[in-house]
PDB file of N, CA and C in Angstrom:
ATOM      1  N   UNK A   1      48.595 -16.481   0.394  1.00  0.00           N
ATOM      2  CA  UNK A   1      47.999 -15.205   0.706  1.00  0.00           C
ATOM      3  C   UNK A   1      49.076 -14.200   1.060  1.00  0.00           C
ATOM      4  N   UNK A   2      49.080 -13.246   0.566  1.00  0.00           N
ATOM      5  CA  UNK A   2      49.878 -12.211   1.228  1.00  0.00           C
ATOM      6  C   UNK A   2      49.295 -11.118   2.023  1.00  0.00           C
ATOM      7  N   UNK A   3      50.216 -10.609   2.973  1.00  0.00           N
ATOM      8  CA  UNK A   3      49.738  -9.641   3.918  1.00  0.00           C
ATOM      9  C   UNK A   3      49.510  -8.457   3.546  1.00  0.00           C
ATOM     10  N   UNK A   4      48.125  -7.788   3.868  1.00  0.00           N
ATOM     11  CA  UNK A   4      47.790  -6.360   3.043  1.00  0.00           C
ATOM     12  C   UNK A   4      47.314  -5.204   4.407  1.00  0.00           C
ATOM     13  N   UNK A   5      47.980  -4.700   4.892  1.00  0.00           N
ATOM     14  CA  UNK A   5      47.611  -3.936   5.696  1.00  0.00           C
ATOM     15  C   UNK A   5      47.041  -4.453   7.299  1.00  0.00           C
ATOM     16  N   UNK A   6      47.518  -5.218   7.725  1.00  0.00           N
ATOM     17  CA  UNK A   6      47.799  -5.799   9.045  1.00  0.00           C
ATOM     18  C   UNK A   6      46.693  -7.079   8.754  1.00  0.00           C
ATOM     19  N   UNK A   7      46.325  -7.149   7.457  1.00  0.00           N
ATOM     20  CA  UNK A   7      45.573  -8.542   7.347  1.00  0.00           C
ATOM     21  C   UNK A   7      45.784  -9.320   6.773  1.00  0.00           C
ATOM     22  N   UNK A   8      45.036  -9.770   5.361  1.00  0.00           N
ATOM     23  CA  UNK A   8      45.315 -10.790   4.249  1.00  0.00           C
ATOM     24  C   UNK A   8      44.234 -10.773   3.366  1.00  0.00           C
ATOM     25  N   UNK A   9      45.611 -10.419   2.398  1.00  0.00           N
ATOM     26  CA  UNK A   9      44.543 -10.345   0.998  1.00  0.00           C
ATOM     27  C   UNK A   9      43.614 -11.752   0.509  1.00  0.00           C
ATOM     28  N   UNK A  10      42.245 -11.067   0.027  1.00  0.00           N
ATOM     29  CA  UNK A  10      41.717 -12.193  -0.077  1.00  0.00           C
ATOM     30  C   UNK A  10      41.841 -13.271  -1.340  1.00  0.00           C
ATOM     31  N   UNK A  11      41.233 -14.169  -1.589  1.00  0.00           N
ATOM     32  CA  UNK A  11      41.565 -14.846  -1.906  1.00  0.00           C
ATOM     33  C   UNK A  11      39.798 -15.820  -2.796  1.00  0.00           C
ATOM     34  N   UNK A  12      39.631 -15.549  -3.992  1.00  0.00           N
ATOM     35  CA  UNK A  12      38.153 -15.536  -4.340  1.00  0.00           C
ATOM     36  C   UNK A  12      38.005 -16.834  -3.827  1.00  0.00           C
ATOM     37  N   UNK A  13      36.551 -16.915  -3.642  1.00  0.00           N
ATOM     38  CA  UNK A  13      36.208 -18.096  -2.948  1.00  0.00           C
ATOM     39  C   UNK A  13      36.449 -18.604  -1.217  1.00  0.00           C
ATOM     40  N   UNK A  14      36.898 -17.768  -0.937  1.00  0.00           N
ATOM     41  CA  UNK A  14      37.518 -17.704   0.933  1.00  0.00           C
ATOM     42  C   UNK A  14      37.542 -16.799   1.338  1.00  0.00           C
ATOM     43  N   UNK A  15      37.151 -16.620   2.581  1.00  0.00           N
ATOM     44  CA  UNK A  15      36.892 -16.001   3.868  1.00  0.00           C
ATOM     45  C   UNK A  15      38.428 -15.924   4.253  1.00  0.00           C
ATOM     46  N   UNK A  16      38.836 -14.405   4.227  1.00  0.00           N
ATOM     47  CA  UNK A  16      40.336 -14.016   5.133  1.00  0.00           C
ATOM     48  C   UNK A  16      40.163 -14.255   5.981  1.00  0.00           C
ATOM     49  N   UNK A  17      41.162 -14.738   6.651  1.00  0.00           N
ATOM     50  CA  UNK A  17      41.596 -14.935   8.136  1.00  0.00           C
ATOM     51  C   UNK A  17      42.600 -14.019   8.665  1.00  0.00           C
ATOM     52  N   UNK A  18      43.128 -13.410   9.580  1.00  0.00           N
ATOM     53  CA  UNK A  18      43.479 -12.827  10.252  1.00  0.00           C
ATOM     54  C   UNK A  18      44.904 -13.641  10.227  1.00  0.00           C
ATOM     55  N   UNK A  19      46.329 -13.001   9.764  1.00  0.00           N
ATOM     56  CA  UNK A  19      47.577 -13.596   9.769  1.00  0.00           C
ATOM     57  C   UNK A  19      48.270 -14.021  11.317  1.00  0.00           C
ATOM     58  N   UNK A  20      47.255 -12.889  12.619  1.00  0.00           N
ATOM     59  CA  UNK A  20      47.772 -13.354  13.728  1.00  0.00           C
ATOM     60  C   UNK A  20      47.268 -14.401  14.234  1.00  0.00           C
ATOM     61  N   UNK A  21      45.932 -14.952  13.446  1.00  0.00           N
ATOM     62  CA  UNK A  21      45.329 -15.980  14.106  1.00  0.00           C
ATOM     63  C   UNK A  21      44.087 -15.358  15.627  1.00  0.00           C
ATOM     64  N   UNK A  22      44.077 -14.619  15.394  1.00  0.00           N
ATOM     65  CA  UNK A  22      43.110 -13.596  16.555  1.00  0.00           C
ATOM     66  C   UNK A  22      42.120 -14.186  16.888  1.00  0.00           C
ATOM     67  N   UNK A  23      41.138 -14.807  15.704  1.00  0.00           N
ATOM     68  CA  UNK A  23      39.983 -15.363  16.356  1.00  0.00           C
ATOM     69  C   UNK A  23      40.179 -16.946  16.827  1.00  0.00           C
ATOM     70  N   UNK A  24      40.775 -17.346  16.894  1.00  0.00           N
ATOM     71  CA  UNK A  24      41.522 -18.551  17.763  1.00  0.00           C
ATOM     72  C   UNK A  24      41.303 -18.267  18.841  1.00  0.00           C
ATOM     73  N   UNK A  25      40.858 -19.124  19.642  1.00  0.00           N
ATOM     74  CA  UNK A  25      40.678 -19.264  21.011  1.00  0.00           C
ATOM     75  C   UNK A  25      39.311 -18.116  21.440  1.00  0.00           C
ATOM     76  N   UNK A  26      38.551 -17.800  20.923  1.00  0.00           N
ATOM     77  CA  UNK A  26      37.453 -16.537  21.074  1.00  0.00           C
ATOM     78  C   UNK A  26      37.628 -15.109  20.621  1.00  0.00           C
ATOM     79  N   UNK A  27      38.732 -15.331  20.652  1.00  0.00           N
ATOM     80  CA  UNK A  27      39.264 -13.794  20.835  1.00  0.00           C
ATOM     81  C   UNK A  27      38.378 -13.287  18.993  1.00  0.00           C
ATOM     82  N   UNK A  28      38.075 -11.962  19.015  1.00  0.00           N
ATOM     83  CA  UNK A  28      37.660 -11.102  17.844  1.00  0.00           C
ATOM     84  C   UNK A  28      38.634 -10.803  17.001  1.00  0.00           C
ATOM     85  N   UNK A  29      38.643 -10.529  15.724  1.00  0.00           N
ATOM     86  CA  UNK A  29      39.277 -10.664  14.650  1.00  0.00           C
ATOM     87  C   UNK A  29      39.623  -8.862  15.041  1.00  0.00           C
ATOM     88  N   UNK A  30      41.061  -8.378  14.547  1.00  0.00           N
ATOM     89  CA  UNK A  30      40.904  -6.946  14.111  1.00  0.00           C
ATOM     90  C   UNK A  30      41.022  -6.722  12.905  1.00  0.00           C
ATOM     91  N   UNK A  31      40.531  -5.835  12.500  1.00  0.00           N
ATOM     92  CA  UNK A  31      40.840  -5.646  10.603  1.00  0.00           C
ATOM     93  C   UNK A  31      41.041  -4.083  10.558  1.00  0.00           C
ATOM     94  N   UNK A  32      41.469  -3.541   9.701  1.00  0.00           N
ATOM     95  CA  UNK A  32      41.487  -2.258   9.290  1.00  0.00           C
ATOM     96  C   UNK A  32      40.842  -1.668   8.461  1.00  0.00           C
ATOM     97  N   UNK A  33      40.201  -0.353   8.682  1.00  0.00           N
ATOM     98  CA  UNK A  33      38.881  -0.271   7.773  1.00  0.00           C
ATOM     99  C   UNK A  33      39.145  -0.402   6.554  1.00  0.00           C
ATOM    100  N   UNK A  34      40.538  -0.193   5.857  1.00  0.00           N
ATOM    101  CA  UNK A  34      41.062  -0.252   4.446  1.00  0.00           C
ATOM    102  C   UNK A  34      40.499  -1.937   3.933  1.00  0.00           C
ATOM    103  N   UNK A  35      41.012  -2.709   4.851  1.00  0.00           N
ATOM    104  CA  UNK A  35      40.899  -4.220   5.127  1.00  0.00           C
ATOM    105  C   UNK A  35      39.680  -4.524   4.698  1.00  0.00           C
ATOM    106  N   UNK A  36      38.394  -4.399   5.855  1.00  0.00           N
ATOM    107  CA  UNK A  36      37.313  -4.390   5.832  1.00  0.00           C
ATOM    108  C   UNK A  36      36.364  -3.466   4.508  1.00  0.00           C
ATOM    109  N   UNK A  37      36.835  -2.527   4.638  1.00  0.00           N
ATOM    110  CA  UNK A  37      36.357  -2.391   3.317  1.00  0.00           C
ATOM    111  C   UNK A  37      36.413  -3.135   2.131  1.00  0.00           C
ATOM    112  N   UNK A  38      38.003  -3.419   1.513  1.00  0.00           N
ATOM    113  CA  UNK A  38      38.029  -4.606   0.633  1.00  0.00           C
ATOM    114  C   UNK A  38      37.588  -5.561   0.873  1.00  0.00           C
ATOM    115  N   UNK A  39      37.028  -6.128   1.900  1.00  0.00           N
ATOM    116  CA  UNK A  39      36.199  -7.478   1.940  1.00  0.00           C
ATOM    117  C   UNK A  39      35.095  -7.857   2.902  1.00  0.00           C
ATOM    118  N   UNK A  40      34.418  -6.218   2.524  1.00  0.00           N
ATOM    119  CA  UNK A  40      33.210  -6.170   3.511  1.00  0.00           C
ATOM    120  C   UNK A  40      31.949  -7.350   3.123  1.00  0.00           C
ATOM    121  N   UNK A  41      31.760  -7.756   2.060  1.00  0.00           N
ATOM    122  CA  UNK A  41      30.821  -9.070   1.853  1.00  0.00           C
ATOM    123  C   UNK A  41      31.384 -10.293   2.866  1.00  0.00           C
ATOM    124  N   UNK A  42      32.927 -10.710   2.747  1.00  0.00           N
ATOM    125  CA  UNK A  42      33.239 -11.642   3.512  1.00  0.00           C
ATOM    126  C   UNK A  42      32.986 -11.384   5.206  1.00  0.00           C
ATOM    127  N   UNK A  43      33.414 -10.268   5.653  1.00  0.00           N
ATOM    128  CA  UNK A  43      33.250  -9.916   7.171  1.00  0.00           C
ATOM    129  C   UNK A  43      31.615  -9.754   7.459  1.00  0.00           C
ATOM    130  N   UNK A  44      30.812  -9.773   6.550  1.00  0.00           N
ATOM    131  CA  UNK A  44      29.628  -9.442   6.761  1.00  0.00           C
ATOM    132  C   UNK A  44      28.953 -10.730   7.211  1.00  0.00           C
ATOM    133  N   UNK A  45      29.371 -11.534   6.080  1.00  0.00           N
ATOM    134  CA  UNK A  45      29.262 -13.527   6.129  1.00  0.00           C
ATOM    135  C   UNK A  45      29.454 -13.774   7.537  1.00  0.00           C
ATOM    136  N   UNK A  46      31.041 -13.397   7.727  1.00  0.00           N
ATOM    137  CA  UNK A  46      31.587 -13.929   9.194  1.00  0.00           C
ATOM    138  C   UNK A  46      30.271 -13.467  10.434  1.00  0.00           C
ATOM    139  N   UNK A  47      30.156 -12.356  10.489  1.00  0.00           N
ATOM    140  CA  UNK A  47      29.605 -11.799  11.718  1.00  0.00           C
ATOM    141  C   UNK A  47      28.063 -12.144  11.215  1.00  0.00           C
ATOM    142  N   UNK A  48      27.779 -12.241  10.298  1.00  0.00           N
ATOM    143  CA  UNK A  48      26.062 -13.204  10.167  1.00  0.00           C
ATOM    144  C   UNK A  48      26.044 -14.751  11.334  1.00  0.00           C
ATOM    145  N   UNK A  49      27.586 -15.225  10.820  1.00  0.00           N
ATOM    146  CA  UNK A  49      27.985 -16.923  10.864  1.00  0.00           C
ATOM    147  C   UNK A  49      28.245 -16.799  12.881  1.00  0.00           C
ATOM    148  N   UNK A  50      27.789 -15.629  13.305  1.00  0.00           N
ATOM    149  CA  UNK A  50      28.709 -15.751  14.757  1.00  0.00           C
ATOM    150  C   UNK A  50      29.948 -14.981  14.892  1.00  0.00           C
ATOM    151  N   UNK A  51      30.696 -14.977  14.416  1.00  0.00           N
ATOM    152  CA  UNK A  51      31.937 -14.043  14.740  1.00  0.00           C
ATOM    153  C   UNK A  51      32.159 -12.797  14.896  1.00  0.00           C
ATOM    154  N   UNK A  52      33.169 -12.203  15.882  1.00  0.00           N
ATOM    155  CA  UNK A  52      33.205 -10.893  16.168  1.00  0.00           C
ATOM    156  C   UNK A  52      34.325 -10.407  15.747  1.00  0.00           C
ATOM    157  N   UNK A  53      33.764  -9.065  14.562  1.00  0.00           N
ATOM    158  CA  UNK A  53      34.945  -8.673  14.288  1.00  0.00           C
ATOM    159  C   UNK A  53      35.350  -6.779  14.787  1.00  0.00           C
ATOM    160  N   UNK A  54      36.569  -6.674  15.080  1.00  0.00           N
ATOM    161  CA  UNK A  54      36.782  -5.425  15.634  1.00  0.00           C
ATOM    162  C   UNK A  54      37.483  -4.898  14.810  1.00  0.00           C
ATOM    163  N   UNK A  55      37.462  -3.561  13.716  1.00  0.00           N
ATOM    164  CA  UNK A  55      37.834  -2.578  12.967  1.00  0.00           C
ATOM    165  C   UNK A  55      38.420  -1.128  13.444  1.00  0.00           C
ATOM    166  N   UNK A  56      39.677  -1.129  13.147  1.00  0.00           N
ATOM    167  CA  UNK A  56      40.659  -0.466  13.585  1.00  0.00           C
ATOM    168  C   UNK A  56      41.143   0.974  12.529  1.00  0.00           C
ATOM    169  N   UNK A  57      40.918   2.031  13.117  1.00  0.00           N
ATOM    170  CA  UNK A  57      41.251   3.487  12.399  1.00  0.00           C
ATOM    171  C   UNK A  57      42.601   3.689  12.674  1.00  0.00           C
ATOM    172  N   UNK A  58      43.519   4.172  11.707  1.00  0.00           N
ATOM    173  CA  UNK A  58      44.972   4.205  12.000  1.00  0.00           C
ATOM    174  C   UNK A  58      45.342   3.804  13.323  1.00  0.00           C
ATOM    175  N   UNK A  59      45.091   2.482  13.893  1.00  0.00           N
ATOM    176  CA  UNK A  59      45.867   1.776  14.893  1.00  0.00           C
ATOM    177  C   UNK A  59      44.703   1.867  15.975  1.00  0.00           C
ATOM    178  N   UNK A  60      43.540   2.857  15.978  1.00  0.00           N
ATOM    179  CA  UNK A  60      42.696   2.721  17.059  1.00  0.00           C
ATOM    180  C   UNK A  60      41.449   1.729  16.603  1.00  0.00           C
ATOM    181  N   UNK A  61      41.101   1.509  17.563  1.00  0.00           N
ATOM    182  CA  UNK A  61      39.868   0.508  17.959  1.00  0.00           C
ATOM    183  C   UNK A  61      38.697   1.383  17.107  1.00  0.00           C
ATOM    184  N   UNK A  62      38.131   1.335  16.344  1.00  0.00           N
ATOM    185  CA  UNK A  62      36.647   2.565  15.653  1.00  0.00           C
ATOM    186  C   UNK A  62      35.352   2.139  15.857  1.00  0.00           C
ATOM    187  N   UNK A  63      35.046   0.355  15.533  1.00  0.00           N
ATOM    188  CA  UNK A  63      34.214  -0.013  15.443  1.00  0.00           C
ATOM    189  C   UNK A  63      33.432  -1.445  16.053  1.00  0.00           C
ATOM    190  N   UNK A  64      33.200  -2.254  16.264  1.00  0.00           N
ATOM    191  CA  UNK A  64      33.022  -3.670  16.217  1.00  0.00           C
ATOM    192  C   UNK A  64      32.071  -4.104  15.470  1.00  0.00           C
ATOM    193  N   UNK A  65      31.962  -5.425  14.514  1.00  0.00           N
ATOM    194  CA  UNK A  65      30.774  -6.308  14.048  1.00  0.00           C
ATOM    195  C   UNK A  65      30.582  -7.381  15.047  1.00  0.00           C
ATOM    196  N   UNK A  66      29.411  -7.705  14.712  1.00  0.00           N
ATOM    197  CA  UNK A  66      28.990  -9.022  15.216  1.00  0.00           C
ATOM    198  C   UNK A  66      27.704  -9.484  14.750  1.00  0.00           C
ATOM    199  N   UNK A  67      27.263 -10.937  15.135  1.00  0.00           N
ATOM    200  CA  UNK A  67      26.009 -10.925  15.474  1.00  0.00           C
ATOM    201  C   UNK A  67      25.020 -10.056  15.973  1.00  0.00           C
ATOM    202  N   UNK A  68      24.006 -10.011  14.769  1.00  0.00           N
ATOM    203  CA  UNK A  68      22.511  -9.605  15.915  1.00  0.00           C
ATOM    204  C   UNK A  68      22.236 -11.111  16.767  1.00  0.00           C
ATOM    205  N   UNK A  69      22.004 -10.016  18.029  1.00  0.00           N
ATOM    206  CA  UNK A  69      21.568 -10.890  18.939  1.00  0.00           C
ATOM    207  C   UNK A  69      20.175 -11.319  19.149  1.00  0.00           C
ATOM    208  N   UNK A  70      18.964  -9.890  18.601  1.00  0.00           N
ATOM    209  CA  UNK A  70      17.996 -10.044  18.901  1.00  0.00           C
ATOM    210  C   UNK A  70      17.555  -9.522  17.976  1.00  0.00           C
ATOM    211  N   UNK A  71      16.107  -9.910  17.554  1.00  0.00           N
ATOM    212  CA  UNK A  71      15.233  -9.721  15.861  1.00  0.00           C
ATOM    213  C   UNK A  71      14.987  -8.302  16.250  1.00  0.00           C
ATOM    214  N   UNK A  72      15.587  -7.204  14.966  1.00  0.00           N
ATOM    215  CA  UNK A  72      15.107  -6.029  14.855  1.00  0.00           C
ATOM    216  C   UNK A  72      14.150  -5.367  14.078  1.00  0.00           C
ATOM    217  N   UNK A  73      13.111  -4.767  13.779  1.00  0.00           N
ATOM    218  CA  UNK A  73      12.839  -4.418  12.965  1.00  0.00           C
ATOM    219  C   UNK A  73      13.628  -3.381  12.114  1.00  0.00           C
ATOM    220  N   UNK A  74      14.210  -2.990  10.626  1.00  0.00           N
ATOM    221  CA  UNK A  74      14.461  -2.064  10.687  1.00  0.00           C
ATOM    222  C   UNK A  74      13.590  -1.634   9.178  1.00  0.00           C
ATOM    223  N   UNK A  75      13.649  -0.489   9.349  1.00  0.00           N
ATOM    224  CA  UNK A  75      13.098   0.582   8.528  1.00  0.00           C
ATOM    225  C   UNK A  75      14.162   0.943   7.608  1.00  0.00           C
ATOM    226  N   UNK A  76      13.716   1.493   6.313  1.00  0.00           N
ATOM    227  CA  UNK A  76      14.734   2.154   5.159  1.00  0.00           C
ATOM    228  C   UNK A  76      13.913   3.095   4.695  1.00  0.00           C
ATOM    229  N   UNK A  77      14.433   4.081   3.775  1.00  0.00           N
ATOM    230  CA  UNK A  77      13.614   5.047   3.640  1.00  0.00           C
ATOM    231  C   UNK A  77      13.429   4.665   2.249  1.00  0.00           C
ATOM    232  N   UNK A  78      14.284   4.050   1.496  1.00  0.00           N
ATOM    233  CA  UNK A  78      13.565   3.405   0.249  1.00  0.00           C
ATOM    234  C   UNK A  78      13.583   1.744   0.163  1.00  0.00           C
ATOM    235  N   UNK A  79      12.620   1.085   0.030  1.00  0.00           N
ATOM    236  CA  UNK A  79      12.465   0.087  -0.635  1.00  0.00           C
ATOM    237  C   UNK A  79      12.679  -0.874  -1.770  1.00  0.00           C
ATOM    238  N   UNK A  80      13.997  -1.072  -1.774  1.00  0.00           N
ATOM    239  CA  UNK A  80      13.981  -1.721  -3.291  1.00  0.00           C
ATOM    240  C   UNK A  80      13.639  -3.064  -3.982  1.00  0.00           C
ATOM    241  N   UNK A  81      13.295  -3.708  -2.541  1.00  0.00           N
ATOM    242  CA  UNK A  81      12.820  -5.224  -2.353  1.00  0.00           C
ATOM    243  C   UNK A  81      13.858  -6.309  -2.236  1.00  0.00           C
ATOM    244  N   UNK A  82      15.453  -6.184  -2.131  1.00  0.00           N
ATOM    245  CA  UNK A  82      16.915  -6.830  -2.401  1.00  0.00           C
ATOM    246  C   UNK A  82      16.844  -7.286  -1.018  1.00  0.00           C
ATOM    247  N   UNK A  83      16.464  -6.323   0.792  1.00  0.00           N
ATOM    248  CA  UNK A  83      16.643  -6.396   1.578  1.00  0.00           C
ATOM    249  C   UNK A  83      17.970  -6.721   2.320  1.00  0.00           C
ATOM    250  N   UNK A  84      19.101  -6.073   1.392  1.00  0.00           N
ATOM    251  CA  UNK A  84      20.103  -5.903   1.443  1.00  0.00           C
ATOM    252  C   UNK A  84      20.322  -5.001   2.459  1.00  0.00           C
ATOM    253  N   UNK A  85      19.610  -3.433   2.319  1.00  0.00           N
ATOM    254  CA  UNK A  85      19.934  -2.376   2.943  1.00  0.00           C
ATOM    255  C   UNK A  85      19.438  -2.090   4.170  1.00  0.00           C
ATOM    256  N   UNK A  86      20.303  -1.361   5.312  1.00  0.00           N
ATOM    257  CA  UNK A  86      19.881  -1.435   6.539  1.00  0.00           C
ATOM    258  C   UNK A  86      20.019   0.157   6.893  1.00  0.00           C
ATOM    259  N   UNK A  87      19.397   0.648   7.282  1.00  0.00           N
ATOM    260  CA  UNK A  87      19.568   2.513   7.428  1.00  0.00           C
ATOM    261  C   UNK A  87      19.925   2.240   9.129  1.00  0.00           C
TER     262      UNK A  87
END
């Protein structure tokens, strides 16, 4: 794997891991939205699977994923039946 912007490029068939090893020991993954963007299906997996990941804007903290904790309803304004989409 090589390093792509403070992470790791992916790799088809695998879930990036974090080159510092971050989520080791509890700790939350950071990624960069460049990062996360290129492998927003995989980080999506992760934080379905339990894991917390924290997304970083030129060096700042922007965002966090994680688990839902608790059943939401949500609403979309269109329906396409995939239940992919979350407004």
């Amino acid at each position: 794997m090589a390093v792509v912007d403070g992470g790791t490029e992916a790799v088809p068939g695998t879930i990036p891991t974090c080159v510092h090893k971050c989520y080791a020991g509890g700790m939350a993954e950071t990624v960069s939205v460049r990062e996360f963007r290129h492998n927003l299906a995989s980080y999506l997996e992760r934080a379905h699977l339990g894991e917390e990941i924290v997304i970083t804007r030129a060096g700042r903290v922007d965002a966090q994923l994680g688990p839902v904790t608790e059943t939401r309803s949500v609403s979309t304004s269109e329906d396409d039946g995939g239940g992919d989409d979350v407004s």
